[in-house]
Structure formats: C-alpha cells, structure tokens
N, C-alpha and C. Protein backbone atom coordinates (compact mmCIF):
# COMPACT_ATOMS: atom_id res chain seq x y z
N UNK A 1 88.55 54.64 22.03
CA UNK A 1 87.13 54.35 22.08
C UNK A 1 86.60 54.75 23.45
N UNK A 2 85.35 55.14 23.44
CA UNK A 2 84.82 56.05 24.51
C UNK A 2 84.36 55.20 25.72
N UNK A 3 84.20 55.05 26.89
CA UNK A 3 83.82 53.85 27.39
C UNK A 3 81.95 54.22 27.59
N UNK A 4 81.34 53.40 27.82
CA UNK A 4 80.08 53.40 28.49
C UNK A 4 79.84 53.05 29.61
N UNK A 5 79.60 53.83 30.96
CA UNK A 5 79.55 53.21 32.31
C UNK A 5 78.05 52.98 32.77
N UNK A 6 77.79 51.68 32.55
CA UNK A 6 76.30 51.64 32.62
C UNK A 6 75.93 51.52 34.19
N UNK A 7 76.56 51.05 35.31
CA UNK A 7 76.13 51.06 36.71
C UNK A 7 77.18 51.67 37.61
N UNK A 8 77.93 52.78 37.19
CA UNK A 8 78.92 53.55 38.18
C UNK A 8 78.97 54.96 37.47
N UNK A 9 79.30 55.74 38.45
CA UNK A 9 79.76 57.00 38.03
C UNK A 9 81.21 57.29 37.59
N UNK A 10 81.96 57.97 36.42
CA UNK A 10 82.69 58.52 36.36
C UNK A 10 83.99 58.17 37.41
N UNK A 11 83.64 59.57 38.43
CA UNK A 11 84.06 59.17 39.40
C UNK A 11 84.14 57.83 40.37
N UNK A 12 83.35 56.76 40.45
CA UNK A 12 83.33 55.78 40.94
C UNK A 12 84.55 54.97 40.18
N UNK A 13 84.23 54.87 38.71
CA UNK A 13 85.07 54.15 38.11
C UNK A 13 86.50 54.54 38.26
N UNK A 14 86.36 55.83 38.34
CA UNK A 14 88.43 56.33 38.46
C UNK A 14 88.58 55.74 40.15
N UNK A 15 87.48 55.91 40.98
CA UNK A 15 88.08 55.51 42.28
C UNK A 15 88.58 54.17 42.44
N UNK A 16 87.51 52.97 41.26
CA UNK A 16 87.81 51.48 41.51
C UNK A 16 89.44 51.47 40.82
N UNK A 17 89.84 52.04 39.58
CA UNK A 17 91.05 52.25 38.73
C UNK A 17 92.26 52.82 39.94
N UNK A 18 92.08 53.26 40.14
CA UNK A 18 93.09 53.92 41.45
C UNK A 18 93.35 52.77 42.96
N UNK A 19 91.98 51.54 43.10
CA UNK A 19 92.27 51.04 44.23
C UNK A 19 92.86 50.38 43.28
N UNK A 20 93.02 49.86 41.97
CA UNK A 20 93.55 48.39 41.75
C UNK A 20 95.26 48.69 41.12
N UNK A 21 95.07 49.87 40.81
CA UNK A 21 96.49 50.49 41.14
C UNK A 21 97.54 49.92 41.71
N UNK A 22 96.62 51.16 42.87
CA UNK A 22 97.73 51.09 44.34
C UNK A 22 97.80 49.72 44.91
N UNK A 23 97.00 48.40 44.72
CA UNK A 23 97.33 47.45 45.39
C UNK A 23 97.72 46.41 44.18
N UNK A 24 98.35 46.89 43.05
CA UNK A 24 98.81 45.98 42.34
C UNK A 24 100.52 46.60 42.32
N UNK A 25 101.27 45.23 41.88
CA UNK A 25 102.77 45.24 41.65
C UNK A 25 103.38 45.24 40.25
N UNK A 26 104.36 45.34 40.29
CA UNK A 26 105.11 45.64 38.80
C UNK A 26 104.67 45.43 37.44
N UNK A 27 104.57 44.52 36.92
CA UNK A 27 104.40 44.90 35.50
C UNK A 27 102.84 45.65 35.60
N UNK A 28 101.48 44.43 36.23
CA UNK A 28 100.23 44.81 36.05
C UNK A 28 100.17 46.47 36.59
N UNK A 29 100.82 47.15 37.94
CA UNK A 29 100.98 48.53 38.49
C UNK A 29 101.46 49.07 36.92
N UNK A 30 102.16 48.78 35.81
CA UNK A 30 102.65 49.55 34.66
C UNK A 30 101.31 49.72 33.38
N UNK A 31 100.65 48.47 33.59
CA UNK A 31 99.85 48.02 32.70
C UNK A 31 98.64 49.12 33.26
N UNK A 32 98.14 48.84 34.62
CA UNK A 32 97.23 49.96 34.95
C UNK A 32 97.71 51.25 34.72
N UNK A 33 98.81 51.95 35.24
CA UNK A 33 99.17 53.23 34.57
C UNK A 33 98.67 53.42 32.86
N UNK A 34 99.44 52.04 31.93
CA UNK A 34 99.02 53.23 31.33
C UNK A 34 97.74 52.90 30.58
N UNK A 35 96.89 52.28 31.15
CA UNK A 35 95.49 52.42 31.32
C UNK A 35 94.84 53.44 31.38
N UNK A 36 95.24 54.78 32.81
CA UNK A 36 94.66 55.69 33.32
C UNK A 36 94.99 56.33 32.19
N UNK A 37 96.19 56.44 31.86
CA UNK A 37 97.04 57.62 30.96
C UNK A 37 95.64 57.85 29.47
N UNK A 38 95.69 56.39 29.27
CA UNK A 38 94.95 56.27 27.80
C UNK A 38 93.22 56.61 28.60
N UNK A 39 92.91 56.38 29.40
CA UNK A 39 91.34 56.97 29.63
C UNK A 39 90.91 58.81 29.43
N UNK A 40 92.47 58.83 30.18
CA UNK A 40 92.72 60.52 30.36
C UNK A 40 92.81 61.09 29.16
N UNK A 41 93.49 60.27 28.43
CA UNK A 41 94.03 61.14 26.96
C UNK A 41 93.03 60.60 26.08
N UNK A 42 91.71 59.81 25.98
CA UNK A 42 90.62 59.74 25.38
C UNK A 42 89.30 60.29 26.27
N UNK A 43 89.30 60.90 26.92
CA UNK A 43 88.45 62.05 27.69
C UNK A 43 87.45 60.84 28.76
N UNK A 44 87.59 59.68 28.60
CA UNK A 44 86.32 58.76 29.43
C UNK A 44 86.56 59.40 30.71
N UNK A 45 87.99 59.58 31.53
CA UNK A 45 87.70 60.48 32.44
C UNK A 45 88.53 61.72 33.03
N UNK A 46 88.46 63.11 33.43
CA UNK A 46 88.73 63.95 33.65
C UNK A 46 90.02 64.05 34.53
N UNK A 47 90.99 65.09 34.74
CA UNK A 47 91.48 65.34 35.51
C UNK A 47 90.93 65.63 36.78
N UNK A 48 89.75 66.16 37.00
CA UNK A 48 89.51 66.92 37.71
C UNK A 48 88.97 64.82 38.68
N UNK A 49 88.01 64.17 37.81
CA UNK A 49 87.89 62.76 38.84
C UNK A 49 88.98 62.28 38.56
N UNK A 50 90.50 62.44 38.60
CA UNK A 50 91.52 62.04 38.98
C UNK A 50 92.35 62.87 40.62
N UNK A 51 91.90 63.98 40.05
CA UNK A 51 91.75 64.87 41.74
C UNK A 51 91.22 64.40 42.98
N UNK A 52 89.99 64.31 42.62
CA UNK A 52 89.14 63.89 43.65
C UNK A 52 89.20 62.53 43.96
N UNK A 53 89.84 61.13 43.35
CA UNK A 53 89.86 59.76 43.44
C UNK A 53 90.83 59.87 44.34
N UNK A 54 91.87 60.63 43.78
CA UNK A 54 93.20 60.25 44.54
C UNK A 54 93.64 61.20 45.88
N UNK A 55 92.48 62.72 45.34
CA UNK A 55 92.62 63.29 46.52
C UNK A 55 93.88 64.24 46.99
N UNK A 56 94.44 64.48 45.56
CA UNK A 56 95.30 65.35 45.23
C UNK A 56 95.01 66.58 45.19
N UNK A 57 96.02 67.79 45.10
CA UNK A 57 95.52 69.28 44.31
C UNK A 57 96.66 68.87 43.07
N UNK A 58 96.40 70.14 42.91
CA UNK A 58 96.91 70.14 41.26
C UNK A 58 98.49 69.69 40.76
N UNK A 59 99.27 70.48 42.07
CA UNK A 59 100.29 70.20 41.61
C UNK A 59 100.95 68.97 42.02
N UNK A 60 100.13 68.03 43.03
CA UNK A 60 100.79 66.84 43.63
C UNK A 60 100.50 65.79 42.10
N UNK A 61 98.98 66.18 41.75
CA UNK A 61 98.80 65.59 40.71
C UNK A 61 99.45 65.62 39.61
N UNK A 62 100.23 66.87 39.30
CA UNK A 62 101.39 66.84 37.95
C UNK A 62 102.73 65.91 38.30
N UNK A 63 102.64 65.77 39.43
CA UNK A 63 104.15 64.76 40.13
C UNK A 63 103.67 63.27 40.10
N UNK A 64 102.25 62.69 40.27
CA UNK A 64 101.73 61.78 40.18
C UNK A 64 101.79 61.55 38.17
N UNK A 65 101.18 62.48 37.71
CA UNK A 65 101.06 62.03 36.35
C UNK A 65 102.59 61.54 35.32
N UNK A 66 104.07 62.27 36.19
CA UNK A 66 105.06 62.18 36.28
C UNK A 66 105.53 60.65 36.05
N UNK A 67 104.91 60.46 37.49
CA UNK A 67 105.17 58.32 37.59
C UNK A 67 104.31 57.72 37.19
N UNK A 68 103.24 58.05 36.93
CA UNK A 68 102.02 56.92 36.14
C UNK A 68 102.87 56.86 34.56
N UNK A 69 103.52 58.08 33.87
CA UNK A 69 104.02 58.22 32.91
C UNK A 69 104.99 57.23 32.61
N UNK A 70 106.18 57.11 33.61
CA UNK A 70 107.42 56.71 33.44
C UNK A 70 107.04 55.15 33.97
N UNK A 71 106.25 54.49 34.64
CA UNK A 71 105.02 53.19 34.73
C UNK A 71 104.41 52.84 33.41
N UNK A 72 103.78 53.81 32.40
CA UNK A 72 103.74 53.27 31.25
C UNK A 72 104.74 53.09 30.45
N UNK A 73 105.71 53.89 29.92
CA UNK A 73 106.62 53.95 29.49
C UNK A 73 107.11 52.61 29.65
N UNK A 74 107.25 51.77 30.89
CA UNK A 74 107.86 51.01 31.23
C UNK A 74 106.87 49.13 30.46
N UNK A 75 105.61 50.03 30.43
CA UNK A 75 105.21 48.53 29.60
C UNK A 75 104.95 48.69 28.41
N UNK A 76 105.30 50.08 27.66
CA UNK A 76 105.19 50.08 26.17
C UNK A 76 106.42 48.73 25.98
N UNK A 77 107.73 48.93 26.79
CA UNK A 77 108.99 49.08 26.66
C UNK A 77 108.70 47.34 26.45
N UNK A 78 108.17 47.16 27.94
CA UNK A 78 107.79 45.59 27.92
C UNK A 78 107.08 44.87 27.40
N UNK A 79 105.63 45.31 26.10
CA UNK A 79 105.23 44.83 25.30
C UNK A 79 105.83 45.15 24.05
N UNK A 80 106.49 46.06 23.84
CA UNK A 80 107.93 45.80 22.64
C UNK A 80 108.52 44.66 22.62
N UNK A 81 109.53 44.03 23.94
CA UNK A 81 110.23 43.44 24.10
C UNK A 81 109.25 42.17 23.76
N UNK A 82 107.99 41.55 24.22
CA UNK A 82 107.37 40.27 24.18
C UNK A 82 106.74 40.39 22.64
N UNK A 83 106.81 41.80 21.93
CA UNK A 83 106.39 41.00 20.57
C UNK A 83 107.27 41.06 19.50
N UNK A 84 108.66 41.46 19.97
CA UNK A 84 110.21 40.59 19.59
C UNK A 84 110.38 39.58 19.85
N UNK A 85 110.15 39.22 20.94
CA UNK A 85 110.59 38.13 21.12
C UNK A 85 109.42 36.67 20.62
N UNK A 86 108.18 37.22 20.54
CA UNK A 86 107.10 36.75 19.68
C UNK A 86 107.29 36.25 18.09
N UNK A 87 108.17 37.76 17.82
CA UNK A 87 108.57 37.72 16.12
C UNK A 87 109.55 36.31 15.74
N UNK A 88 110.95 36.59 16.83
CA UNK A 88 111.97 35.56 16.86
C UNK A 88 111.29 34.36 17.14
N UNK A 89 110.59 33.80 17.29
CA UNK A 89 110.01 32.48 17.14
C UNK A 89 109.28 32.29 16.87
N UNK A 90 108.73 33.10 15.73
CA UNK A 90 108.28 32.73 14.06
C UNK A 90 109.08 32.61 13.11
N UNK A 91 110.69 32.71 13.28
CA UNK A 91 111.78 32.88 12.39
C UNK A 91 112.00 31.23 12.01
C-alpha cells in the first residue's frame, strides 16, 4: 500500500527512516530494515532518496542494501519463530 506524506517530503521521510535506523538496536534495527526494503520494493520511496538520505553513490549503496537485506531476513526469521511459538500455545 502506497503511503501518503501529507507534511514531509519524500526525501525528508527516508531521511527521518534512516535516523531511526542508525540509532536503533537489534531486533527493532531488523524490523526497520525491513521496513525500508518493503517502501523500496512498493515504490513510496526511490533509490535515488535512499542515495541522497544516506549519502551514498551507487555502489556503497548495493553493499548497504546487502545488510539492510540480511537485517530483514533476520526478522522474517524472528516473526516466524514468535508465531510458532504463538501456534504451540494454542495446542
């Protein structure tokens, strides 16, 4: 679903997504990854305001999209695991 940014730009919004990022820790740092991942891969915002937020060129940014990747990966993995373990105590 597409977002609507009614009082920021684009770019503003990838810049606020990027500070809460970098100053968050493990699981929520996985949960924001793959946040970005899913904005990116539903077009709300561009590679190009992922460039400019983070202030990358292109190819630092394919090494970045690398670990935001393997950061989601890591909370598919961990909301698997909590709605097993969700299931097992409905048994």
């Amino acid at each position: 679903m597409a977002i609507t940014l009614l009082h920021q730009t684009k770019l503003q919004f990838t810049k606020r997504l990027r500070d809460k990022y970098r100053s968050a820790e493990k699981m929520e740092a996985c949960r924001l990854a793959h946040k970005i991942l899913k904005h990116l891969a539903d077009g709300d915002i561009t590679t190009a305001n992922c460039l400019n937020a983070w202030n990358m060129t292109a190819a630092e940014w394919t090494v970045k999209l690398v670990k935001l990747q393997a950061r989601a990966d890591k909370w598919f993995a961990y909301k698997a695991a909590q709605d097993a373990a969700d299931n097992e105590g409905a048994d």
